[in-house]
PDB file of N, CA and C in Angstrom:
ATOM      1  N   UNK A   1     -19.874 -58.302 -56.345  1.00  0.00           N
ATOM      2  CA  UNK A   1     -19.396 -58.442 -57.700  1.00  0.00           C
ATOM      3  C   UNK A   1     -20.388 -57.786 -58.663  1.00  0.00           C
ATOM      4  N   UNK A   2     -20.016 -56.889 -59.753  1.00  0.00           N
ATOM      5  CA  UNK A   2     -20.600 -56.018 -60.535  1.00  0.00           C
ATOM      6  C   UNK A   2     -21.246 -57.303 -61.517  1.00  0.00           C
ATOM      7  N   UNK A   3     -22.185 -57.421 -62.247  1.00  0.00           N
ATOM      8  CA  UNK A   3     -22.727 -58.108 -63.239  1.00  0.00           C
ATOM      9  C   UNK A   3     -23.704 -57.335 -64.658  1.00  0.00           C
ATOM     10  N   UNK A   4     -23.327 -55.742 -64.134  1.00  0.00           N
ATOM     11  CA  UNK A   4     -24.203 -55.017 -65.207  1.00  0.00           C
ATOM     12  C   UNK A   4     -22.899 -55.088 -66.671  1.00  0.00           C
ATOM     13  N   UNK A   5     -24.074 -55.003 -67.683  1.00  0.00           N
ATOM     14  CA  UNK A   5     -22.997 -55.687 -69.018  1.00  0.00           C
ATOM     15  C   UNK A   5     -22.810 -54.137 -69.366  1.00  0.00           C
ATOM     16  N   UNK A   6     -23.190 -52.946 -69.121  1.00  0.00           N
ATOM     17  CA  UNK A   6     -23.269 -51.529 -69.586  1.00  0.00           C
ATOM     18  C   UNK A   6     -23.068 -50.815 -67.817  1.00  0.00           C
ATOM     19  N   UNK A   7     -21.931 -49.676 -68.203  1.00  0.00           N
ATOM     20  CA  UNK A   7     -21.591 -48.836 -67.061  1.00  0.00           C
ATOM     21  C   UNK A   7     -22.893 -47.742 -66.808  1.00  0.00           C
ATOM     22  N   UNK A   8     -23.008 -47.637 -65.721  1.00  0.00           N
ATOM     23  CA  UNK A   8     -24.534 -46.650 -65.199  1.00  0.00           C
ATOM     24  C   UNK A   8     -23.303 -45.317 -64.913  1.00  0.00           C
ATOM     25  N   UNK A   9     -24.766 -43.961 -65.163  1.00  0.00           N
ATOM     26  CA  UNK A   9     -24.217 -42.603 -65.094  1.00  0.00           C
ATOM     27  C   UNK A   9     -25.050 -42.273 -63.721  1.00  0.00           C
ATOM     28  N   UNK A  10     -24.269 -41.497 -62.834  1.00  0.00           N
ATOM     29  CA  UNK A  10     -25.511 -40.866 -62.011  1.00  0.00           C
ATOM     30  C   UNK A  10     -26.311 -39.851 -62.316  1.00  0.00           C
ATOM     31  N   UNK A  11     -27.618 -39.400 -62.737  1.00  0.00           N
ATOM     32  CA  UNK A  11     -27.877 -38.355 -63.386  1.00  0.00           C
ATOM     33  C   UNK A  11     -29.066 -37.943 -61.896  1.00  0.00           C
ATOM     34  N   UNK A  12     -29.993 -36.994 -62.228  1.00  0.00           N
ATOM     35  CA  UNK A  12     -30.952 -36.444 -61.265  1.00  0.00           C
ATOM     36  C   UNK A  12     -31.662 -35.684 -62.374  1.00  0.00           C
ATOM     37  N   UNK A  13     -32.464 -36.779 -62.973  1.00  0.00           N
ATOM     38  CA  UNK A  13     -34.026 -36.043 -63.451  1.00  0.00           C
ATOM     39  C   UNK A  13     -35.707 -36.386 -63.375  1.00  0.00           C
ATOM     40  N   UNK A  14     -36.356 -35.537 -63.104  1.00  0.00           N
ATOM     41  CA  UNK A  14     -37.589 -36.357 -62.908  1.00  0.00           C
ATOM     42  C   UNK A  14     -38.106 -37.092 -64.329  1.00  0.00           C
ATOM     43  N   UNK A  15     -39.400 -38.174 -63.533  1.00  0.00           N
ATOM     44  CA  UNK A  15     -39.411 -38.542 -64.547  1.00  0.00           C
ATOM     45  C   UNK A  15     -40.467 -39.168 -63.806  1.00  0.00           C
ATOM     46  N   UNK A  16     -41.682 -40.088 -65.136  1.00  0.00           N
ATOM     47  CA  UNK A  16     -42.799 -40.568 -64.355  1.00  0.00           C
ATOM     48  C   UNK A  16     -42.997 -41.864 -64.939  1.00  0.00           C
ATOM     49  N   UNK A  17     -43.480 -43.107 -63.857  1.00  0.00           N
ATOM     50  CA  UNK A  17     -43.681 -44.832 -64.398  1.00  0.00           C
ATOM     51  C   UNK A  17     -44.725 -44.417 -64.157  1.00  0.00           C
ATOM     52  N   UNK A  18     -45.452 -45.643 -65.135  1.00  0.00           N
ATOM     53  CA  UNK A  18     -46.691 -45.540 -65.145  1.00  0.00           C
ATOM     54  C   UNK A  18     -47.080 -47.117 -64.955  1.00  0.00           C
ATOM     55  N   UNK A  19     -47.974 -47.401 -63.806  1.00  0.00           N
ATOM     56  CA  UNK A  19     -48.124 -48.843 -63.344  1.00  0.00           C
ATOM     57  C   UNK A  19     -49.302 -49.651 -64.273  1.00  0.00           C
ATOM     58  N   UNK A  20     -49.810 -50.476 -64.040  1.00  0.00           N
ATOM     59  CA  UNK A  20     -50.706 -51.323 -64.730  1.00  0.00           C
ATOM     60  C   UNK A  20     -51.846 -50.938 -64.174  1.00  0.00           C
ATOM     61  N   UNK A  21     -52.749 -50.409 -65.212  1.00  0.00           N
ATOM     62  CA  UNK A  21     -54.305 -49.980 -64.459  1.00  0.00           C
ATOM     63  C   UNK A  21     -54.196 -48.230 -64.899  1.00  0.00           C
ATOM     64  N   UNK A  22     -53.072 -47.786 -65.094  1.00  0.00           N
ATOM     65  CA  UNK A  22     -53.035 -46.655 -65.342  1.00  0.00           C
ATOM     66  C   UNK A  22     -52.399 -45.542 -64.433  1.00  0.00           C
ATOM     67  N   UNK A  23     -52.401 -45.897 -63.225  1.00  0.00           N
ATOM     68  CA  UNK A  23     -51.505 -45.333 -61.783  1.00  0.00           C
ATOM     69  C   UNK A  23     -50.344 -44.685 -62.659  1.00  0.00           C
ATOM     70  N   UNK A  24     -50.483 -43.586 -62.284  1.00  0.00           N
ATOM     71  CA  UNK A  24     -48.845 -42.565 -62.741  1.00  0.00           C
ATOM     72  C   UNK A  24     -48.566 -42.337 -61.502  1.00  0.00           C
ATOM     73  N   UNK A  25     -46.760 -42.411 -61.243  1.00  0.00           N
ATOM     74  CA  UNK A  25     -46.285 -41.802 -60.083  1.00  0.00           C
ATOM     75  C   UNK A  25     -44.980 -41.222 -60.596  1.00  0.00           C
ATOM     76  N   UNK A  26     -45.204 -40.026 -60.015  1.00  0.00           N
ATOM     77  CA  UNK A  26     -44.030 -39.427 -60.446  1.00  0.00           C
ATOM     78  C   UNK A  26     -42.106 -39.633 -59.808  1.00  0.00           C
ATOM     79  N   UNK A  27     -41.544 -39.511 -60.309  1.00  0.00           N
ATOM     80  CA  UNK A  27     -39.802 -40.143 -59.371  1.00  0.00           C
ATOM     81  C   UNK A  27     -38.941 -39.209 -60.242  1.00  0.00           C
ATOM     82  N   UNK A  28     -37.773 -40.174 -59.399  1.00  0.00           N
ATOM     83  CA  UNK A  28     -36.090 -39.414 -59.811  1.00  0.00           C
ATOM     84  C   UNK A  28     -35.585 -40.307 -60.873  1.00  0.00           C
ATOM     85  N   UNK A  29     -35.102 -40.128 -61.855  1.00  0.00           N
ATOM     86  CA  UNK A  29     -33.562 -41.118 -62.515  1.00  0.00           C
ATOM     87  C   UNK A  29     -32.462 -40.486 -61.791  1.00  0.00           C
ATOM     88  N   UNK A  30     -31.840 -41.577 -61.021  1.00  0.00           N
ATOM     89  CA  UNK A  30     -30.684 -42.074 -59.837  1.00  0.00           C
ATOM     90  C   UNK A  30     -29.607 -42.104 -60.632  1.00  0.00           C
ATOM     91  N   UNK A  31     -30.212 -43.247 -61.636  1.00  0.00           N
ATOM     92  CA  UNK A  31     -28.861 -43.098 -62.684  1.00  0.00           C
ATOM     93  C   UNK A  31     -28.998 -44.263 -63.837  1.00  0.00           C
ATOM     94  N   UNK A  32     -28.757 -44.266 -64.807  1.00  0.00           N
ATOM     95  CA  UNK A  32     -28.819 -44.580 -66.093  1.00  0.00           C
ATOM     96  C   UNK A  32     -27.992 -45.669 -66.594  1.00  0.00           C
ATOM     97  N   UNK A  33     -28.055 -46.605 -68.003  1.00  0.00           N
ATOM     98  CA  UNK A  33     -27.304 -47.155 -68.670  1.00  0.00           C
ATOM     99  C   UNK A  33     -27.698 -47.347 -70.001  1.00  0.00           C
ATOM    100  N   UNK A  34     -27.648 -48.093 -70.467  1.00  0.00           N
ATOM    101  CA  UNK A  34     -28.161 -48.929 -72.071  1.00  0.00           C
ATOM    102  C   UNK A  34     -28.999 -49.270 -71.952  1.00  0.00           C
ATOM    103  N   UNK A  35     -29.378 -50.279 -70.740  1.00  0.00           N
ATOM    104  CA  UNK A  35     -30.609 -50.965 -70.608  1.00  0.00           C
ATOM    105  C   UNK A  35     -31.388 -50.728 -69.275  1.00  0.00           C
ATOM    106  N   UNK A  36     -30.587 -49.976 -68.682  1.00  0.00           N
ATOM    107  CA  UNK A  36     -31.798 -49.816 -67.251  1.00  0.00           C
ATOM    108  C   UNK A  36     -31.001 -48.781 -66.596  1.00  0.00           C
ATOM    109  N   UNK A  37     -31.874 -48.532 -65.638  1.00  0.00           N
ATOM    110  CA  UNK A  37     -32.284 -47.148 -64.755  1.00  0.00           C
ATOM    111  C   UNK A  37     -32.647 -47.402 -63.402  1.00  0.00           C
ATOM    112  N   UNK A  38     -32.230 -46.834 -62.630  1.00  0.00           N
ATOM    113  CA  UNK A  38     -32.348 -46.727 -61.073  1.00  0.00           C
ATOM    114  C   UNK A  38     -33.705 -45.207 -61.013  1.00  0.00           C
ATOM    115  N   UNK A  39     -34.632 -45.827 -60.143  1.00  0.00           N
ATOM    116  CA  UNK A  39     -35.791 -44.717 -60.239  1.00  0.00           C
ATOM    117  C   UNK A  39     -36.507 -44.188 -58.963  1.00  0.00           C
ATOM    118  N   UNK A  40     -36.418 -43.553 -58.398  1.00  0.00           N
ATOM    119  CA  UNK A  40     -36.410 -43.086 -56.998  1.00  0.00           C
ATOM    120  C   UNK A  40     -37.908 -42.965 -56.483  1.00  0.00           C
ATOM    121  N   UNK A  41     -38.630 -43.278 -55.935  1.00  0.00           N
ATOM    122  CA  UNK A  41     -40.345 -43.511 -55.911  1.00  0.00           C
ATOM    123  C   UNK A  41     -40.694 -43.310 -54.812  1.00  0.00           C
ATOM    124  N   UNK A  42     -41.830 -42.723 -54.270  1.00  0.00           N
ATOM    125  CA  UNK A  42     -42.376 -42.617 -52.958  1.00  0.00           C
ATOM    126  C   UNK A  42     -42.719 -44.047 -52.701  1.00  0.00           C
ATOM    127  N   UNK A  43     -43.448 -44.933 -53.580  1.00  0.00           N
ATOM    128  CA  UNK A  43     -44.103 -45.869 -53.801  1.00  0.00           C
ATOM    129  C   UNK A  43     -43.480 -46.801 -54.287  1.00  0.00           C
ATOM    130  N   UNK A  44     -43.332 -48.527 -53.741  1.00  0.00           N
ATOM    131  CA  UNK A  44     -42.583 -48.990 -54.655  1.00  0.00           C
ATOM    132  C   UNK A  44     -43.184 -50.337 -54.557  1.00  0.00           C
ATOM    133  N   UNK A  45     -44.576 -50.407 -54.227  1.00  0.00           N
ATOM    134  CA  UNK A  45     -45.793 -51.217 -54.115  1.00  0.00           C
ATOM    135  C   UNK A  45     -45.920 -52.414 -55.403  1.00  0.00           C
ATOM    136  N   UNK A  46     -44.997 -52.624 -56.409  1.00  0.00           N
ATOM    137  CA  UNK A  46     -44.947 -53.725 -57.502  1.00  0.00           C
ATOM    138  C   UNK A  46     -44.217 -54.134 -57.169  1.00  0.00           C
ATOM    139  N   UNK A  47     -44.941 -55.763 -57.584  1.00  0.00           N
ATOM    140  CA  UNK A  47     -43.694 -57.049 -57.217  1.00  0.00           C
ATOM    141  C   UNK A  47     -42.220 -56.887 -58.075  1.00  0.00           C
ATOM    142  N   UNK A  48     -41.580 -57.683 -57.904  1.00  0.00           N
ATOM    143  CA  UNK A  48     -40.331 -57.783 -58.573  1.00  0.00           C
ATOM    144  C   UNK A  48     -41.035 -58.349 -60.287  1.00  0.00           C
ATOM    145  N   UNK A  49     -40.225 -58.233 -61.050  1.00  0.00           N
ATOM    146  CA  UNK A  49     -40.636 -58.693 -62.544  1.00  0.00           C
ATOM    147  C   UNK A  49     -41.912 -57.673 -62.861  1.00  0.00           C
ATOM    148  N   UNK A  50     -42.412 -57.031 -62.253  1.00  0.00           N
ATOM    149  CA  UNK A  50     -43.731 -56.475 -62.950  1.00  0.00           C
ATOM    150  C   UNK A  50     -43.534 -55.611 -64.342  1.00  0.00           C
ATOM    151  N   UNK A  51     -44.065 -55.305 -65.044  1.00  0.00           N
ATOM    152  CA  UNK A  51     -43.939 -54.113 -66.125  1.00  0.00           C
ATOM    153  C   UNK A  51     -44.643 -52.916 -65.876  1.00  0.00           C
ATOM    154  N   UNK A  52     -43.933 -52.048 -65.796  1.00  0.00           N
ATOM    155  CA  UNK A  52     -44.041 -50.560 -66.114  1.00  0.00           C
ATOM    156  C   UNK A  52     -43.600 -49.697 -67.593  1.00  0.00           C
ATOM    157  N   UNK A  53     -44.002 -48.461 -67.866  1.00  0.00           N
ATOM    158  CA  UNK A  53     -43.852 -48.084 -68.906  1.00  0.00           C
ATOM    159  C   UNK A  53     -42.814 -46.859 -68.053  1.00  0.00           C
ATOM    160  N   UNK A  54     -42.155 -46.246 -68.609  1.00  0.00           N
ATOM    161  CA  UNK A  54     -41.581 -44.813 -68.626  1.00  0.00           C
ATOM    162  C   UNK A  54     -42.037 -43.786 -69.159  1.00  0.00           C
ATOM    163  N   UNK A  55     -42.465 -42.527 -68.590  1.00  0.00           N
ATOM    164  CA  UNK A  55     -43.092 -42.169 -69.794  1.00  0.00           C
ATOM    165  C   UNK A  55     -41.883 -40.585 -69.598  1.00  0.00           C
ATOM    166  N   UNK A  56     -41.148 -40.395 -70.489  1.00  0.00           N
ATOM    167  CA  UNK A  56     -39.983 -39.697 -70.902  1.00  0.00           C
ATOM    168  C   UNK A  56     -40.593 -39.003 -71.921  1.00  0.00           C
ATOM    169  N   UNK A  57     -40.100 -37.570 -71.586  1.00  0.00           N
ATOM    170  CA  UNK A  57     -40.593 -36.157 -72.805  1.00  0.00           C
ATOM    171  C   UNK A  57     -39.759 -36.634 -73.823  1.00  0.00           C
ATOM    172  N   UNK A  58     -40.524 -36.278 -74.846  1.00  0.00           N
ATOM    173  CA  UNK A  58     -40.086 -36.355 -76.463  1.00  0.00           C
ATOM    174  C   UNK A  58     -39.043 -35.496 -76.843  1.00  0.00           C
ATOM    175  N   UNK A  59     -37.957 -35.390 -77.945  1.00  0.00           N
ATOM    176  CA  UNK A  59     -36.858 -34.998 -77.750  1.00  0.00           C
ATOM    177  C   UNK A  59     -37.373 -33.670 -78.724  1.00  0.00           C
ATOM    178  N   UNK A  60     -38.538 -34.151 -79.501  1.00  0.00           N
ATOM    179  CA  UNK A  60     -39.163 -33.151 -80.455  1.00  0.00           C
ATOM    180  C   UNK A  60     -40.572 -33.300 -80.291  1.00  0.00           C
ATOM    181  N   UNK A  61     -41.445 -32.185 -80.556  1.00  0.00           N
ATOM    182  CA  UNK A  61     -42.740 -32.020 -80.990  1.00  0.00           C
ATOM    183  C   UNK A  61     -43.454 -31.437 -79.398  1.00  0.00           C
ATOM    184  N   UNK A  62     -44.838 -31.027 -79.227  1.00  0.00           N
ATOM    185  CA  UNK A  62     -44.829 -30.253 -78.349  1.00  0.00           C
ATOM    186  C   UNK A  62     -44.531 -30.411 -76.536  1.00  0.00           C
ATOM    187  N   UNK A  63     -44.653 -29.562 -75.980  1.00  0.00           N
ATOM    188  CA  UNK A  63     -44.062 -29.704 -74.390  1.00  0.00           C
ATOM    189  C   UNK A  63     -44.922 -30.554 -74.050  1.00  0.00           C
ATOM    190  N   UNK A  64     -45.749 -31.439 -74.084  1.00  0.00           N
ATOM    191  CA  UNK A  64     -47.033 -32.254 -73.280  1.00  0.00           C
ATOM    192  C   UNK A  64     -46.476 -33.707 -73.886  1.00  0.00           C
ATOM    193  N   UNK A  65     -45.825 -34.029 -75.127  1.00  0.00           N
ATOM    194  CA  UNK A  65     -45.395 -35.062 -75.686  1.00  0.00           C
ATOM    195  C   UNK A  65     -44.426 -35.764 -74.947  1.00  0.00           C
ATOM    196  N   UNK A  66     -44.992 -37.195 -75.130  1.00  0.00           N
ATOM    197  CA  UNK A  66     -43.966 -38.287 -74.328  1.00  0.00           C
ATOM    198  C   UNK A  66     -44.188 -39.589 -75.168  1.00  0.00           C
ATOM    199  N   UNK A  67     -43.124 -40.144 -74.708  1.00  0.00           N
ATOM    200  CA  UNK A  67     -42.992 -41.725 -75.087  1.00  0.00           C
ATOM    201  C   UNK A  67     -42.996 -42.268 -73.689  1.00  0.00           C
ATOM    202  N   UNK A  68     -43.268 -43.647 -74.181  1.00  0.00           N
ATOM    203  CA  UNK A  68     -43.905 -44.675 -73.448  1.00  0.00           C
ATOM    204  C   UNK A  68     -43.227 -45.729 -73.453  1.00  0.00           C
ATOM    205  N   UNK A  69     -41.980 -46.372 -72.525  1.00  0.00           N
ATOM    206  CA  UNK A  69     -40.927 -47.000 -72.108  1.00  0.00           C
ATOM    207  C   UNK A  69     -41.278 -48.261 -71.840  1.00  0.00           C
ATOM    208  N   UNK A  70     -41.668 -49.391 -72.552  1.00  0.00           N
ATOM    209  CA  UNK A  70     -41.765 -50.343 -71.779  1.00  0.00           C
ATOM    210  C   UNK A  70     -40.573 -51.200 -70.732  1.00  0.00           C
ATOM    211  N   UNK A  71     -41.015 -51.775 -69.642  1.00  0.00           N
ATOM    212  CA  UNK A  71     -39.760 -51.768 -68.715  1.00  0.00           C
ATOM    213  C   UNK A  71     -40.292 -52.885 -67.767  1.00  0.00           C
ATOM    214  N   UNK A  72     -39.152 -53.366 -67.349  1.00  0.00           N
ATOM    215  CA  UNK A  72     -39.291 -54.590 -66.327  1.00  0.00           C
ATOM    216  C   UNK A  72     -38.520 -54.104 -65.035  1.00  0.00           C
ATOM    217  N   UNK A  73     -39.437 -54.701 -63.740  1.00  0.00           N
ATOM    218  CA  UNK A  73     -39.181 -54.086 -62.053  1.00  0.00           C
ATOM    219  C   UNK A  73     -38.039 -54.920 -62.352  1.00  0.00           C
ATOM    220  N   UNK A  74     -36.488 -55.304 -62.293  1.00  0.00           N
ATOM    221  CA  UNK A  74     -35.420 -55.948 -61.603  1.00  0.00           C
ATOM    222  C   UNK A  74     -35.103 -56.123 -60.010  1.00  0.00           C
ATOM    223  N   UNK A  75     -35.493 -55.040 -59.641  1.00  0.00           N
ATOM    224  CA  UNK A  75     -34.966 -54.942 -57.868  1.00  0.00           C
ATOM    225  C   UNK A  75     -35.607 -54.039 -57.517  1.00  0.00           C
ATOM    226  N   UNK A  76     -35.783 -54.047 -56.125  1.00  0.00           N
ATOM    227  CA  UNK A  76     -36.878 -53.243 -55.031  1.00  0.00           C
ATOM    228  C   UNK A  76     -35.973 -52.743 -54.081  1.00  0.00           C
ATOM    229  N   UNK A  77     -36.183 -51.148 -53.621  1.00  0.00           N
ATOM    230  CA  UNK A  77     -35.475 -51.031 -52.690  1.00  0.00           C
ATOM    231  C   UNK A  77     -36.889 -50.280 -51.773  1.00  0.00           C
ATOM    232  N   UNK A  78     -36.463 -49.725 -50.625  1.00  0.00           N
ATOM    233  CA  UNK A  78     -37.350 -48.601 -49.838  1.00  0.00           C
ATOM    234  C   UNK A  78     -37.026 -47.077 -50.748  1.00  0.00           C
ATOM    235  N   UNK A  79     -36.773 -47.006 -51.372  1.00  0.00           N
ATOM    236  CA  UNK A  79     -35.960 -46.233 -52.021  1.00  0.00           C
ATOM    237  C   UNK A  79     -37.069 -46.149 -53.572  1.00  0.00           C
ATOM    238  N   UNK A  80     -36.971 -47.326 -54.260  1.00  0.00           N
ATOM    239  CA  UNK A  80     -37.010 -46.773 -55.724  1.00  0.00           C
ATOM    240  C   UNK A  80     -37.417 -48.183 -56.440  1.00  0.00           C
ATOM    241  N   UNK A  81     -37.015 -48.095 -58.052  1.00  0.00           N
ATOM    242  CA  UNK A  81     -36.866 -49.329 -58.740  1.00  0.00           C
ATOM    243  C   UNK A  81     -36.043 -49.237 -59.493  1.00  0.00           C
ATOM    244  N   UNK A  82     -35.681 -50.676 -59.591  1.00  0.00           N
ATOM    245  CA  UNK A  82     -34.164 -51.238 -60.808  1.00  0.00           C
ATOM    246  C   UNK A  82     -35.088 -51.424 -61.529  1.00  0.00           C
ATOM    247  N   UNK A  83     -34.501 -50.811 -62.773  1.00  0.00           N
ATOM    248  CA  UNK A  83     -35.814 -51.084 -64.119  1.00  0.00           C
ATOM    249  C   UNK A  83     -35.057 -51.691 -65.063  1.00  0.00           C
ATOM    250  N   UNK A  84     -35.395 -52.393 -66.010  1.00  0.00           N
ATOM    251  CA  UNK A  84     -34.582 -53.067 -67.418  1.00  0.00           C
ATOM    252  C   UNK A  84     -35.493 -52.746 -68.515  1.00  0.00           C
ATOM    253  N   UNK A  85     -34.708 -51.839 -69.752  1.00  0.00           N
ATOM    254  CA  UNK A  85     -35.618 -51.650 -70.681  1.00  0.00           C
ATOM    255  C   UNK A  85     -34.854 -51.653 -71.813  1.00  0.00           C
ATOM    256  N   UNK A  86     -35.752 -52.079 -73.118  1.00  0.00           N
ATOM    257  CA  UNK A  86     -35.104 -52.372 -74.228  1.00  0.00           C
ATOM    258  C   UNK A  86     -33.952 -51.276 -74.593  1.00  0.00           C
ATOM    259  N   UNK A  87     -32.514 -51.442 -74.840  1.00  0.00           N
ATOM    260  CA  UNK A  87     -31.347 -50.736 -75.375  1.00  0.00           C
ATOM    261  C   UNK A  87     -31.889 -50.006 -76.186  1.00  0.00           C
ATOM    262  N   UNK A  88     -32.325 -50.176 -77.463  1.00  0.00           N
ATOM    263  CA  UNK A  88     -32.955 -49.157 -78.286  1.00  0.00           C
ATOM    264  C   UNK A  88     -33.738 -48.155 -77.767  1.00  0.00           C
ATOM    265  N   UNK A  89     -33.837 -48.350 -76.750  1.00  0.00           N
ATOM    266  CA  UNK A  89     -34.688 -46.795 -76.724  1.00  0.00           C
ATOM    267  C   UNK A  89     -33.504 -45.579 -75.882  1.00  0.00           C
ATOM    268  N   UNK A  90     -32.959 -45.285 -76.922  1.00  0.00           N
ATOM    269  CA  UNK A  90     -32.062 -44.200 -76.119  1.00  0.00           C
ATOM    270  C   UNK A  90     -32.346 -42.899 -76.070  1.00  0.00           C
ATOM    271  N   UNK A  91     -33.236 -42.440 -76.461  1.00  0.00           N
ATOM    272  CA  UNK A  91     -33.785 -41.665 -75.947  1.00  0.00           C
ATOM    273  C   UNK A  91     -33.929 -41.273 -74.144  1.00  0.00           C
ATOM    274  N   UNK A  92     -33.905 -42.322 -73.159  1.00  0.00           N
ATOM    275  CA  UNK A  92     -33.827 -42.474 -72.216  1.00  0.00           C
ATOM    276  C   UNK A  92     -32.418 -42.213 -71.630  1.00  0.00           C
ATOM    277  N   UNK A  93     -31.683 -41.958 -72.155  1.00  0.00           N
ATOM    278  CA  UNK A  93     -29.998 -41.936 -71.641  1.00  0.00           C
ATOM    279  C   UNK A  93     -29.835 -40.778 -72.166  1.00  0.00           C
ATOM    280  N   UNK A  94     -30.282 -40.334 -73.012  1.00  0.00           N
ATOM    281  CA  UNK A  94     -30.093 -38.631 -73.597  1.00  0.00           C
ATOM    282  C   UNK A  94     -30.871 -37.570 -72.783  1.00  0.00           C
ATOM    283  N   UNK A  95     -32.476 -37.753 -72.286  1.00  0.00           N
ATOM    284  CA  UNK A  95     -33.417 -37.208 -71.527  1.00  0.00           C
ATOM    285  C   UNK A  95     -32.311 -37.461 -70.154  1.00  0.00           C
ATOM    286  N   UNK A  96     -32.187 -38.288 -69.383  1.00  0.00           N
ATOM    287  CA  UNK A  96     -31.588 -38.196 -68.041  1.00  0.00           C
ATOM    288  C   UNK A  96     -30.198 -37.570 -68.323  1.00  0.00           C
ATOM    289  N   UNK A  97     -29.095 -37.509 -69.562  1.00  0.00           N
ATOM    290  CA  UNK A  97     -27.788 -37.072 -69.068  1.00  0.00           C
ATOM    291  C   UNK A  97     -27.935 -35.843 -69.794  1.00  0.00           C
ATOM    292  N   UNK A  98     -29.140 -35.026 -70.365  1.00  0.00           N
ATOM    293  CA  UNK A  98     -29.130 -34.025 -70.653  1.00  0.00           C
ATOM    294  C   UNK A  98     -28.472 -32.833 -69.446  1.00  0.00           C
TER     295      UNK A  98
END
């Protein structure tokens, strides 16, 4: 039974979490919504609930510029992470369905 309150897109873009301590690893967006993201990881070494940031290129200003996603682990696969992050930042749904 489906329980997401927003329909997910499948998209395929990279993109990089950044763990606690400072650890960047780079991944895929699987696929997208309002509030969360499926994220494809070599690594998927954080507990469930942990926080990660996103860090997603800026839509303006120079090529090295990013924002900084705050985000919660939802689900673990061998695969990746279910992430939940504040709706307002849509910027994140525009960067992946570009």
């Amino acid at each position: 039974m489906e329980h997401r309150s927003h329909k997910r897109v499948s998209v395929c873009r990279n993109i990089c979490v950044e763990y606690p301590g400072g650890k960047t690893v780079a991944g895929t967006v699987k696929n997208v919504s309002h509030g969360g993201a499926f994220v494809e990881l070599c690594t998927t070494d954080l507990p469930a609930h942990a926080l990660v940031r996103l860090r997603v290129p800026a839509r303006e200003g120079p090529r090295h510029c990013f924002i900084r996603v705050p985000a919660a682990i939802t689900r673990r696969t061998h695969f990746g992470l279910g992430l939940l992050y504040d709706g307002r930042y849509e910027h994140i749904r525009d960067y992946a369905l570009a």
